[in-house]
C-alpha atoms as a PDB file:
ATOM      1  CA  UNK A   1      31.494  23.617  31.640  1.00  0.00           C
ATOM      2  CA  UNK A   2      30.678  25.184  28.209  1.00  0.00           C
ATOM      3  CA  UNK A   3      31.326  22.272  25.390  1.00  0.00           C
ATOM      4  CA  UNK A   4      32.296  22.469  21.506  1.00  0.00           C
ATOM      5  CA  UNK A   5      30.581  20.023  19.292  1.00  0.00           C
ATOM      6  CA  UNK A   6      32.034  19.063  15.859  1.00  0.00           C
ATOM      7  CA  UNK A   7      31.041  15.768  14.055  1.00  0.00           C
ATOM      8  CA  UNK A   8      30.121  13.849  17.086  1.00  0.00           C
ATOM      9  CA  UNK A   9      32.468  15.316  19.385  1.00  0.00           C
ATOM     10  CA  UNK A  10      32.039  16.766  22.652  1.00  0.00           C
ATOM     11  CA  UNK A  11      34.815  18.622  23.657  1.00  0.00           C
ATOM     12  CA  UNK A  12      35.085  20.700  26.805  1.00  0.00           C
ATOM     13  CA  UNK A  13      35.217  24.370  25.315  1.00  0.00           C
ATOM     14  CA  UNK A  14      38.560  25.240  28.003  1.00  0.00           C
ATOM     15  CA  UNK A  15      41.004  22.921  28.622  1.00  0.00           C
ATOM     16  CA  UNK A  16      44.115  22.250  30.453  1.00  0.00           C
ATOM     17  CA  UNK A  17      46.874  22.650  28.550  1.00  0.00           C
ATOM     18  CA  UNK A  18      51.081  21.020  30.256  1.00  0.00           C
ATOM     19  CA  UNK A  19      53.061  22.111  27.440  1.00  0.00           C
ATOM     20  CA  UNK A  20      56.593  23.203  28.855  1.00  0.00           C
ATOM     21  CA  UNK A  21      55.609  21.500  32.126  1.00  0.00           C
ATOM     22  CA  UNK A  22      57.667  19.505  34.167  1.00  0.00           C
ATOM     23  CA  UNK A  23      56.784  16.322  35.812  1.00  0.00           C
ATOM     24  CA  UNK A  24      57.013  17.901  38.770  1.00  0.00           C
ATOM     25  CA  UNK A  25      54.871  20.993  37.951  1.00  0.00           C
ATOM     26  CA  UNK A  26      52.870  18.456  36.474  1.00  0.00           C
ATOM     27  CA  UNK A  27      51.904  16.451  39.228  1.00  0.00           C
ATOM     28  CA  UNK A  28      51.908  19.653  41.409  1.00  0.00           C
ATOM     29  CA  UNK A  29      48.808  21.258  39.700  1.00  0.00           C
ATOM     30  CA  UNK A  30      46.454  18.627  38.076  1.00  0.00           C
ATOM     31  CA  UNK A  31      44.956  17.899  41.496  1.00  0.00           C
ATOM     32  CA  UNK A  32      43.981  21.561  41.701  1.00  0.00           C
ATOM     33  CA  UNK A  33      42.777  21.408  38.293  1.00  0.00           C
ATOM     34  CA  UNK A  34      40.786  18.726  38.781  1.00  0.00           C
ATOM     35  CA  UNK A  35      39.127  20.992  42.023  1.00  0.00           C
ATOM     36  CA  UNK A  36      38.596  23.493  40.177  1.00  0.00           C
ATOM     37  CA  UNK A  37      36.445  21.881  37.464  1.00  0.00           C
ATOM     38  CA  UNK A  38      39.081  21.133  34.823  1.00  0.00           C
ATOM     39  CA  UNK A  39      38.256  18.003  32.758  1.00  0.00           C
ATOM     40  CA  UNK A  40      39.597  18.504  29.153  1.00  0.00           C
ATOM     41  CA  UNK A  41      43.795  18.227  29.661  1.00  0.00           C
ATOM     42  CA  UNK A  42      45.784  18.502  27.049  1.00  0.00           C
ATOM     43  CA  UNK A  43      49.038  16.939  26.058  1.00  0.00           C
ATOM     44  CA  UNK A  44      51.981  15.841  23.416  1.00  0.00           C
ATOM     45  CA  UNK A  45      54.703  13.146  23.158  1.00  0.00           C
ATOM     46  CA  UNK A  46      57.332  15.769  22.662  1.00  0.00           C
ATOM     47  CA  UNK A  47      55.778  17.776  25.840  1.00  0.00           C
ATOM     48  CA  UNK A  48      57.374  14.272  27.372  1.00  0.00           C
ATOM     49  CA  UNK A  49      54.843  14.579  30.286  1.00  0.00           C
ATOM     50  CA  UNK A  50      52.374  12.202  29.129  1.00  0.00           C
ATOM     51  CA  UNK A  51      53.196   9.779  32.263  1.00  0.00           C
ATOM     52  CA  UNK A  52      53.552  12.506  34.663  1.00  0.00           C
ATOM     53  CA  UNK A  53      49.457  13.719  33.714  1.00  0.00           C
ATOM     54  CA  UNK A  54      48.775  10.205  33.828  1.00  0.00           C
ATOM     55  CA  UNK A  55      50.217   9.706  37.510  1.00  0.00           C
ATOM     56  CA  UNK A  56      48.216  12.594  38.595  1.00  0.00           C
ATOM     57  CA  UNK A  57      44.778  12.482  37.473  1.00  0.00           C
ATOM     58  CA  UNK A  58      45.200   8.342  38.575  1.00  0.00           C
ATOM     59  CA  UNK A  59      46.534   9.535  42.069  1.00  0.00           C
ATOM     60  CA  UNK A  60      43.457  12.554  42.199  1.00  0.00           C
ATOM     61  CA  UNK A  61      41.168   9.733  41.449  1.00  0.00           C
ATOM     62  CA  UNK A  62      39.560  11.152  38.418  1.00  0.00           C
ATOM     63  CA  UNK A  63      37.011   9.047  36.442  1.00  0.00           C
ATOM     64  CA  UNK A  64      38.309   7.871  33.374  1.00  0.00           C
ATOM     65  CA  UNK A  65      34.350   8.826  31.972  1.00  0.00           C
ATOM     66  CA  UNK A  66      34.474  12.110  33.062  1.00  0.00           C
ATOM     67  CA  UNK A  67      37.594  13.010  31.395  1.00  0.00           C
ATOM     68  CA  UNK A  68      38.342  14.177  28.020  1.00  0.00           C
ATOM     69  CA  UNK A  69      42.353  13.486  26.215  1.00  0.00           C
ATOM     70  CA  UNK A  70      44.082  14.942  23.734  1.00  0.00           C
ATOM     71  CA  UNK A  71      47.709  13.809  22.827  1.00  0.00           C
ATOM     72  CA  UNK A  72      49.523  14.200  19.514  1.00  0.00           C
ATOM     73  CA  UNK A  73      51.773  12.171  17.509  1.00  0.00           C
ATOM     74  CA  UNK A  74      55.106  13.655  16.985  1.00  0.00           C
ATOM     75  CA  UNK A  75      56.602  14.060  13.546  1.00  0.00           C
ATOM     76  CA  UNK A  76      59.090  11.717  14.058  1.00  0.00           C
ATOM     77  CA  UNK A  77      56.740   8.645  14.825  1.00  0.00           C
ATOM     78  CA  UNK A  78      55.183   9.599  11.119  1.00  0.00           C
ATOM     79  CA  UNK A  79      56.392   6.384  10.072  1.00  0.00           C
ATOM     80  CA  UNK A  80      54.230   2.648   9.429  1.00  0.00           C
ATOM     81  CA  UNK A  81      57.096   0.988  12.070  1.00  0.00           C
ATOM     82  CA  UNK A  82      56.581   4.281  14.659  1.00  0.00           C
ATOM     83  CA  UNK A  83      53.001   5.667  14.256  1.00  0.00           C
ATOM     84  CA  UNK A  84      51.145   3.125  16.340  1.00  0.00           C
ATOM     85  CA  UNK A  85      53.458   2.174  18.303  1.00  0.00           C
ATOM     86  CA  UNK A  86      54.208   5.777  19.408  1.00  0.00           C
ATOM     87  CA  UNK A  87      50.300   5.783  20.484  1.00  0.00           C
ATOM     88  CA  UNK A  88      50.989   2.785  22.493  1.00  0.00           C
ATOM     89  CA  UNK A  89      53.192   4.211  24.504  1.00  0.00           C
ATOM     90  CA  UNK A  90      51.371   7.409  25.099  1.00  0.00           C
ATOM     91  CA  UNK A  91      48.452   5.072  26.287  1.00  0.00           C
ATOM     92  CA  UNK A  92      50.383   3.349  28.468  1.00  0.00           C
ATOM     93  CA  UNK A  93      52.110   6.816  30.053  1.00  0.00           C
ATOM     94  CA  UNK A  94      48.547   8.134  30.426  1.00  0.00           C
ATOM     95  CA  UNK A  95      47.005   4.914  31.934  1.00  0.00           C
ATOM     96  CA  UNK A  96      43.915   4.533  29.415  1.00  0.00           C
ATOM     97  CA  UNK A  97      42.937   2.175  26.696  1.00  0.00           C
ATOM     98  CA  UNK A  98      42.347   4.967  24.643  1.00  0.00           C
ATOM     99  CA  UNK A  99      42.530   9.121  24.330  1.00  0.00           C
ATOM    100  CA  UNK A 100      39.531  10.974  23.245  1.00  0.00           C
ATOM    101  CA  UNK A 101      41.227  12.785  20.474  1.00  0.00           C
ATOM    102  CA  UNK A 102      44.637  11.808  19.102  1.00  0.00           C
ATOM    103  CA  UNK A 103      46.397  14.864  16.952  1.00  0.00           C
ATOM    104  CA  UNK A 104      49.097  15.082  13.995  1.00  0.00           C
ATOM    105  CA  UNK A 105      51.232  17.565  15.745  1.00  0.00           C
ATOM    106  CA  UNK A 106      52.654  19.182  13.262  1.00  0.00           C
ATOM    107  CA  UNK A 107      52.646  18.830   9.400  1.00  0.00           C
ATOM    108  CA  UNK A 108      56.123  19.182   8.706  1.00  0.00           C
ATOM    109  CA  UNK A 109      57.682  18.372   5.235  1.00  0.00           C
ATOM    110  CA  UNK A 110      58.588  15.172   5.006  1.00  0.00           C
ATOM    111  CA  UNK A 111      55.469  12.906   5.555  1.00  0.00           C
ATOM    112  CA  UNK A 112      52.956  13.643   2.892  1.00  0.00           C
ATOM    113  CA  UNK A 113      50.124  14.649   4.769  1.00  0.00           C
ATOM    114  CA  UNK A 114      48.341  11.768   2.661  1.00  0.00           C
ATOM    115  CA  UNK A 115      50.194   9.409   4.686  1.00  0.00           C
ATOM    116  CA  UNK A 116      50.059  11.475   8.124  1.00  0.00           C
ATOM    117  CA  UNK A 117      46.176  10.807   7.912  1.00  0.00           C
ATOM    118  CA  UNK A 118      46.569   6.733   6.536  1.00  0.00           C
ATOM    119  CA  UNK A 119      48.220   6.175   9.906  1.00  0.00           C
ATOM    120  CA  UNK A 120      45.797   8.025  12.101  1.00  0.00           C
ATOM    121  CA  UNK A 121      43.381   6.322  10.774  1.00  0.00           C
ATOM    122  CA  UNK A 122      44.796   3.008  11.358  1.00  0.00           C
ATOM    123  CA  UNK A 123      45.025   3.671  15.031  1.00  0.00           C
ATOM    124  CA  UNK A 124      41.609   4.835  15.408  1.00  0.00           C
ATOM    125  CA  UNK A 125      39.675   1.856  13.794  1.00  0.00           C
ATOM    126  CA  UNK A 126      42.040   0.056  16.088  1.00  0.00           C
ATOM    127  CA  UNK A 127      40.364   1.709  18.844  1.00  0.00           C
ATOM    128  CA  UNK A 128      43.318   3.766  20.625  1.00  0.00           C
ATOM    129  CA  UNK A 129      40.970   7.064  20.014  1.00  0.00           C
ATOM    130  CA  UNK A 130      37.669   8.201  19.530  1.00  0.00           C
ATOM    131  CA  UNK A 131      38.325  10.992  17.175  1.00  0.00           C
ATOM    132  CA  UNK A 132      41.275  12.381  15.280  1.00  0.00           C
ATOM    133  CA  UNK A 133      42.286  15.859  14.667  1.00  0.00           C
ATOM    134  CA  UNK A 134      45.070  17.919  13.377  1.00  0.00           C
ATOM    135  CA  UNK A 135      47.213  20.213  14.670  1.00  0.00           C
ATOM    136  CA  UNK A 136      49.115  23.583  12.898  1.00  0.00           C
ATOM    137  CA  UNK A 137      47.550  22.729   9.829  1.00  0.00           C
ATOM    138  CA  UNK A 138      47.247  25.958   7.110  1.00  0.00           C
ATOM    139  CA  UNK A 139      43.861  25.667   4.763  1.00  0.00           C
ATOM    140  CA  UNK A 140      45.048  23.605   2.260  1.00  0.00           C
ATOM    141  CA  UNK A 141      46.808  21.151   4.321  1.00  0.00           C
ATOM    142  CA  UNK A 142      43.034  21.032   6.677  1.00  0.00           C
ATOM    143  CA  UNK A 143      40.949  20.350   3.491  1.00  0.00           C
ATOM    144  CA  UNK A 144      43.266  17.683   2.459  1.00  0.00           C
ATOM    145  CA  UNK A 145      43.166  15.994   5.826  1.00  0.00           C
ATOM    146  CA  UNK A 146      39.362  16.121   6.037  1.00  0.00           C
ATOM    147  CA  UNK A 147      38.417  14.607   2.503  1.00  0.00           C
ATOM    148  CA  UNK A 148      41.505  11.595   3.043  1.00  0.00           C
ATOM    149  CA  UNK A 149      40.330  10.989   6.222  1.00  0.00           C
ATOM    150  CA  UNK A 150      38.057   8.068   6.434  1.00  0.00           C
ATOM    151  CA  UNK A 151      36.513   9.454   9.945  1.00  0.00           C
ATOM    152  CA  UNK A 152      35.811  13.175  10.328  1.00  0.00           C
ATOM    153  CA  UNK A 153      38.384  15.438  11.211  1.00  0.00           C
ATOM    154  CA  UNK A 154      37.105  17.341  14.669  1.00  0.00           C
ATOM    155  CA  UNK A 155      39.644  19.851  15.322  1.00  0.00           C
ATOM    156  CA  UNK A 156      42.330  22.078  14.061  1.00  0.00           C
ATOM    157  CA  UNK A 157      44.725  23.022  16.872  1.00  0.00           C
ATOM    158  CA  UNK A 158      46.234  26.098  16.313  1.00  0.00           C
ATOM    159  CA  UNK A 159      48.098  29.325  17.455  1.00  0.00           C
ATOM    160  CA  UNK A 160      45.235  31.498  17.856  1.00  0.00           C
ATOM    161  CA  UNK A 161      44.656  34.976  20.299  1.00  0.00           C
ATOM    162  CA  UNK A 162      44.003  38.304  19.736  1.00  0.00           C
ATOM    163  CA  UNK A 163      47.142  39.714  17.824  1.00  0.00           C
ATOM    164  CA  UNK A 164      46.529  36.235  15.623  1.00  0.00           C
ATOM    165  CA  UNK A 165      42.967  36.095  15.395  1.00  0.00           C
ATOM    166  CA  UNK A 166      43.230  33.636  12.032  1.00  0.00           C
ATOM    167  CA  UNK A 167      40.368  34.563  10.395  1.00  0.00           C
ATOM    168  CA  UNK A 168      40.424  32.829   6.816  1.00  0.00           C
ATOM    169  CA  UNK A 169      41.444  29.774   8.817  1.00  0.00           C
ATOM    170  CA  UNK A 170      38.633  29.881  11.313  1.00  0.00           C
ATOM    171  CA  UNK A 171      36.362  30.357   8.371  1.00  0.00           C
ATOM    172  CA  UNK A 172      37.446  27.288   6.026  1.00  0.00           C
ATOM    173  CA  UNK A 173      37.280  25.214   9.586  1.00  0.00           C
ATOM    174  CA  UNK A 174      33.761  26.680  10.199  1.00  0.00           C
ATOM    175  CA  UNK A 175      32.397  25.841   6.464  1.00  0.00           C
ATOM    176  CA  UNK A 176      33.375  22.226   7.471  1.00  0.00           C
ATOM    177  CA  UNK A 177      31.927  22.014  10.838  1.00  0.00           C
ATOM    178  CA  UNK A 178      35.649  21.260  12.281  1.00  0.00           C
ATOM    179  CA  UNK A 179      35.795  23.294  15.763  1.00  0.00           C
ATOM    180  CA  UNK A 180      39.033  25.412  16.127  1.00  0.00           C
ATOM    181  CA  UNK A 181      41.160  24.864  19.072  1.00  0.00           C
ATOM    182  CA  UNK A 182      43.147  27.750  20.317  1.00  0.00           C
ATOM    183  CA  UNK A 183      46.865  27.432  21.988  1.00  0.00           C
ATOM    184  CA  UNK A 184      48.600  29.945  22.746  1.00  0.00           C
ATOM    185  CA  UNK A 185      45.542  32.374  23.818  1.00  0.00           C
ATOM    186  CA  UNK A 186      47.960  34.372  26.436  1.00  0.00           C
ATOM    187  CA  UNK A 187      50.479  34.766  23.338  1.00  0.00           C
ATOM    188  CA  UNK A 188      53.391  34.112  25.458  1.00  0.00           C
ATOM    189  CA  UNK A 189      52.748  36.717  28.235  1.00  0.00           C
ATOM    190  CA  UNK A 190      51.794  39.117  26.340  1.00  0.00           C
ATOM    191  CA  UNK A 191      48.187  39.059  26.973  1.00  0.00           C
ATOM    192  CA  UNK A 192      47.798  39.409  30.352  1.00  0.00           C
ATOM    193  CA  UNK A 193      49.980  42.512  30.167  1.00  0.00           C
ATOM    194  CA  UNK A 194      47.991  44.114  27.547  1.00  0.00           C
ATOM    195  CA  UNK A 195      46.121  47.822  28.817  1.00  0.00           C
ATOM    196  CA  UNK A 196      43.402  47.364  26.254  1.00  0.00           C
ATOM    197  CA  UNK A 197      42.767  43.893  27.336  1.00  0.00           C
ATOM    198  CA  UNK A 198      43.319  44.820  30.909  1.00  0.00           C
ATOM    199  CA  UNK A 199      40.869  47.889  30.892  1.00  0.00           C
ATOM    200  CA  UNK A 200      38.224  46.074  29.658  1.00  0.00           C
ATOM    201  CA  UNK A 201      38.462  43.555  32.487  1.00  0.00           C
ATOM    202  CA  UNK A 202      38.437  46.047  35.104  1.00  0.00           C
ATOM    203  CA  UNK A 203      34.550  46.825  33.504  1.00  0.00           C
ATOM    204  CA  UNK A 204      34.191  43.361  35.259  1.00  0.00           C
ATOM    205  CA  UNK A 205      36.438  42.550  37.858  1.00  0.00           C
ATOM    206  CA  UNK A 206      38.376  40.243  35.313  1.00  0.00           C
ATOM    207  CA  UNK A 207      41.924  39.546  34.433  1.00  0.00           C
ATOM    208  CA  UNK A 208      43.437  40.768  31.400  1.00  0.00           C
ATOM    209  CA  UNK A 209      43.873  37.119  31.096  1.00  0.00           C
ATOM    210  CA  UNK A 210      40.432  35.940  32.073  1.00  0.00           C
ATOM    211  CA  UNK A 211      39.658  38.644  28.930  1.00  0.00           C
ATOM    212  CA  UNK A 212      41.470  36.668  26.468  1.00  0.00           C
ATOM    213  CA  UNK A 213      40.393  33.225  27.497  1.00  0.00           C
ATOM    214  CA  UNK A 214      36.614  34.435  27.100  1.00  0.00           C
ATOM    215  CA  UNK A 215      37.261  35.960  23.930  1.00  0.00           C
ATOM    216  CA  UNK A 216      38.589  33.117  22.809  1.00  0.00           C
ATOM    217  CA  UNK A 217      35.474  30.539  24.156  1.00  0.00           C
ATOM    218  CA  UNK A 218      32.932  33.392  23.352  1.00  0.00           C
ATOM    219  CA  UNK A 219      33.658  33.041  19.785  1.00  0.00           C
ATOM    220  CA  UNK A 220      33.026  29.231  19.972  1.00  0.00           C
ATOM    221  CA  UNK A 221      37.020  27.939  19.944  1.00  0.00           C
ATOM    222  CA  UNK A 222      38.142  25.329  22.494  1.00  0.00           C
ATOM    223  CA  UNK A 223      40.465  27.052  24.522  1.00  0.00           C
ATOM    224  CA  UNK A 224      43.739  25.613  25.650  1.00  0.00           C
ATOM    225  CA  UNK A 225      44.610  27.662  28.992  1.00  0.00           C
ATOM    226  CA  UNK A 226      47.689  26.469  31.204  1.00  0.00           C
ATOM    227  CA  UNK A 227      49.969  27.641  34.383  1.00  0.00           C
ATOM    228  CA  UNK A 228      52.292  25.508  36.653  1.00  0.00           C
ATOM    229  CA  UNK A 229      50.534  27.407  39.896  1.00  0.00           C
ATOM    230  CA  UNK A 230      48.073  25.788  41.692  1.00  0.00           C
ATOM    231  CA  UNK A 231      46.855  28.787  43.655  1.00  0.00           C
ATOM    232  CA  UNK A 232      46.137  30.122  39.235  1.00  0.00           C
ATOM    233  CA  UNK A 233      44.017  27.207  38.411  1.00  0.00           C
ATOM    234  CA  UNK A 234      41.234  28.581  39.660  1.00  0.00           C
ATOM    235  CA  UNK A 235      41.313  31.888  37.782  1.00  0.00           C
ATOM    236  CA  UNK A 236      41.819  30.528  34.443  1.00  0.00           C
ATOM    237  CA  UNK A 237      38.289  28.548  35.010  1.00  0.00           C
ATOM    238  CA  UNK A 238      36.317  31.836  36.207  1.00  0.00           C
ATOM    239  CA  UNK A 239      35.363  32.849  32.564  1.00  0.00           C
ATOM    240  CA  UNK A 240      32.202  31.662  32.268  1.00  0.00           C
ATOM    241  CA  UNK A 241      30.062  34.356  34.461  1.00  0.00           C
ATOM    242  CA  UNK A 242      30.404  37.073  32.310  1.00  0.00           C
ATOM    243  CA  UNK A 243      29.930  37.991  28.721  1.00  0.00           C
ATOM    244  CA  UNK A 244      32.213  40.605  26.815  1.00  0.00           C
ATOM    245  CA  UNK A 245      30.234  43.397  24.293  1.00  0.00           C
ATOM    246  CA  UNK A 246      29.916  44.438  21.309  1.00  0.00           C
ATOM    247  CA  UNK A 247      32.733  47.567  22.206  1.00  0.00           C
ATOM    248  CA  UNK A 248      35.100  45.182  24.221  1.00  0.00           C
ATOM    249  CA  UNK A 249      35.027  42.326  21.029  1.00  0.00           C
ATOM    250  CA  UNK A 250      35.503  45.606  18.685  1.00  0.00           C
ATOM    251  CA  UNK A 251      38.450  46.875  20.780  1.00  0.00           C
ATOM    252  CA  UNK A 252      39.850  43.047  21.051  1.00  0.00           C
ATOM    253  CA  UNK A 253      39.740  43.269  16.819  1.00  0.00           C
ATOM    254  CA  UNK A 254      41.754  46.288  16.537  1.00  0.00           C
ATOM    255  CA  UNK A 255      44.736  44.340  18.486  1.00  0.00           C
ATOM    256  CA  UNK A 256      45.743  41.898  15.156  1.00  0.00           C
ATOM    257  CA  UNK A 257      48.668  43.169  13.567  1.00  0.00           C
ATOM    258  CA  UNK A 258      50.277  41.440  10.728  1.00  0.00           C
ATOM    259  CA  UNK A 259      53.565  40.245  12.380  1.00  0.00           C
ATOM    260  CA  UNK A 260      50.891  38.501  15.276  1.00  0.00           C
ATOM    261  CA  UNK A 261      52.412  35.008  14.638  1.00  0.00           C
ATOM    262  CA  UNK A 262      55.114  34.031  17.546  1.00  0.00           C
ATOM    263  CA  UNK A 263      55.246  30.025  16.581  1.00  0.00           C
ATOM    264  CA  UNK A 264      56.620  28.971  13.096  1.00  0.00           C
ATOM    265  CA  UNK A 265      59.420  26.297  13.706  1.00  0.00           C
ATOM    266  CA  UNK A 266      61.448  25.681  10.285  1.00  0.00           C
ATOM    267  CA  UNK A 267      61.105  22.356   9.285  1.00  0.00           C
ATOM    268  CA  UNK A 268      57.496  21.580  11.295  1.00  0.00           C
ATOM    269  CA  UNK A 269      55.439  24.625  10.362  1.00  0.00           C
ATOM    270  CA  UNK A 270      53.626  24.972   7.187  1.00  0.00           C
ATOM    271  CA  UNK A 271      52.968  27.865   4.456  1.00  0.00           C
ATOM    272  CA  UNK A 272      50.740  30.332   6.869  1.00  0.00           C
ATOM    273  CA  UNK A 273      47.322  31.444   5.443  1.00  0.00           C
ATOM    274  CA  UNK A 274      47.681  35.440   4.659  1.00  0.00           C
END
């Protein structure tokens, strides 16, 4: 698997995203994750299927070493009496000591994002992560996080895919050597339906799909790909054997259109970067 390094980090460049999973779907697919070659999952306390990941990769007998976690705090645990105790309880849903990278999920507007980073702090010196990122995040918000933060900030997890390609973002991220990591990539079903993207898989017996995740890990972003169907798993992982061109990454540019953006929750989201 193809890795992403940012200030001591080693993250796997595609990951397994559960968000709207159930527990059910859940513990349905992460065995054929795991088969396939998935190591990187990624989760959230709101997703509330932190235990459900943590039943299955303990039941598919995966090595806690070989595994790479992300979880993120939810806005209403941005509190001294909530933070770490939130974590706690994500540790003990997802049956480790510790996750590899803990996230602010959102910034929101009612936690200074002064105080977001005090508290994730706290929790990693107490060693319930190895590295702390952010999540959703706009420029100023990043830069802020990343000069409070008394350990380096590795990632920015964002809504990022070819109608959103974020490009003064992904440049203030890149000037700080703090990786991007891309959800969204299939921009809620949109992607896979796309005849530009779609054409220029047929050139290689790819996926419209496939075609956005490898744009995505191409351009050096951790990718965040997901489905609930086992018999998928294996087709989200196949990105890796082929490269895409100058004229297919040229084509993929002319897709970003203004209006691109599909999440912005009121109340969570920040001022968006033009």
């Amino acid at each position: 698997m193809q890795t992403v390094t940012a200030h001591g980090a080693t993250i796997p460049a595609l990951g397994f995203g559960v968000f709207r999973m159930s527990d059910e779907e859940v513990e349905r697919v992460i065995p054929a994750a795991l088969e396939a070659g998935f190591r990187h999952f990624d989760t959230a306390q709101i997703y509330q299927n932190e235990a459900a990941l943590g039943r299955a990769l303990s039941r598919a007998g995966a090595r806690r070493e070989d595994l790479f976690l992300t979880t993120k705090v939810w806005v209403d645990n941005y509190s001294p009496g909530k933070f770490s105790a939130s974590v706690d309880e994500s540790l003990d849903k997802l049956k480790v000591d510790h996750v590899d990278l803990l996230l602010l999920h959102w910034p929101a507007d009612k936690v200074p994002v002064a105080a977001q980073i005090e508290m994730l702090d706290a929790v990693r010196v107490a060693g319930k992560t190895k590295f702390v990122g952010v999540s959703n995040q706009n420029i100023a918000q990043m830069r802020e996080s990343i000069e409070r933060s008394k350990a380096p900030i590795v990632t920015n997890q964002v809504e990022l895919h070819p109608y959103l390609p974020q490009k003064a973002l992904v440049a203030a991220a890149r000037s700080t050597g703090l990786a991007i990591t891309a959800y969204y990539g299939m921009a809620d079903g949109a992607v896979p339906k796309d005849a530009v993207l779609q054409r220029i898989g047929a050139k290689y017996g790819k996926s419209a799909a496939q075609v956005g995740l490898r744009w995505l890990v191409q351009q050096g972003f951790v990718a965040l790909s997901k489905t609930a169907n086992p018999a998928r798993v294996a087709e989200n992982i196949a990105i890796f054997d082929f490269t895409l061109d100058e004229t297919d990454m040229a084509a993929i540019a002319g897709l970003a259109r203004p209006d691109g953006r599909i999440v912005s929750p009121p109340g969570l989201a920040p001022a968006w970067d033009a």
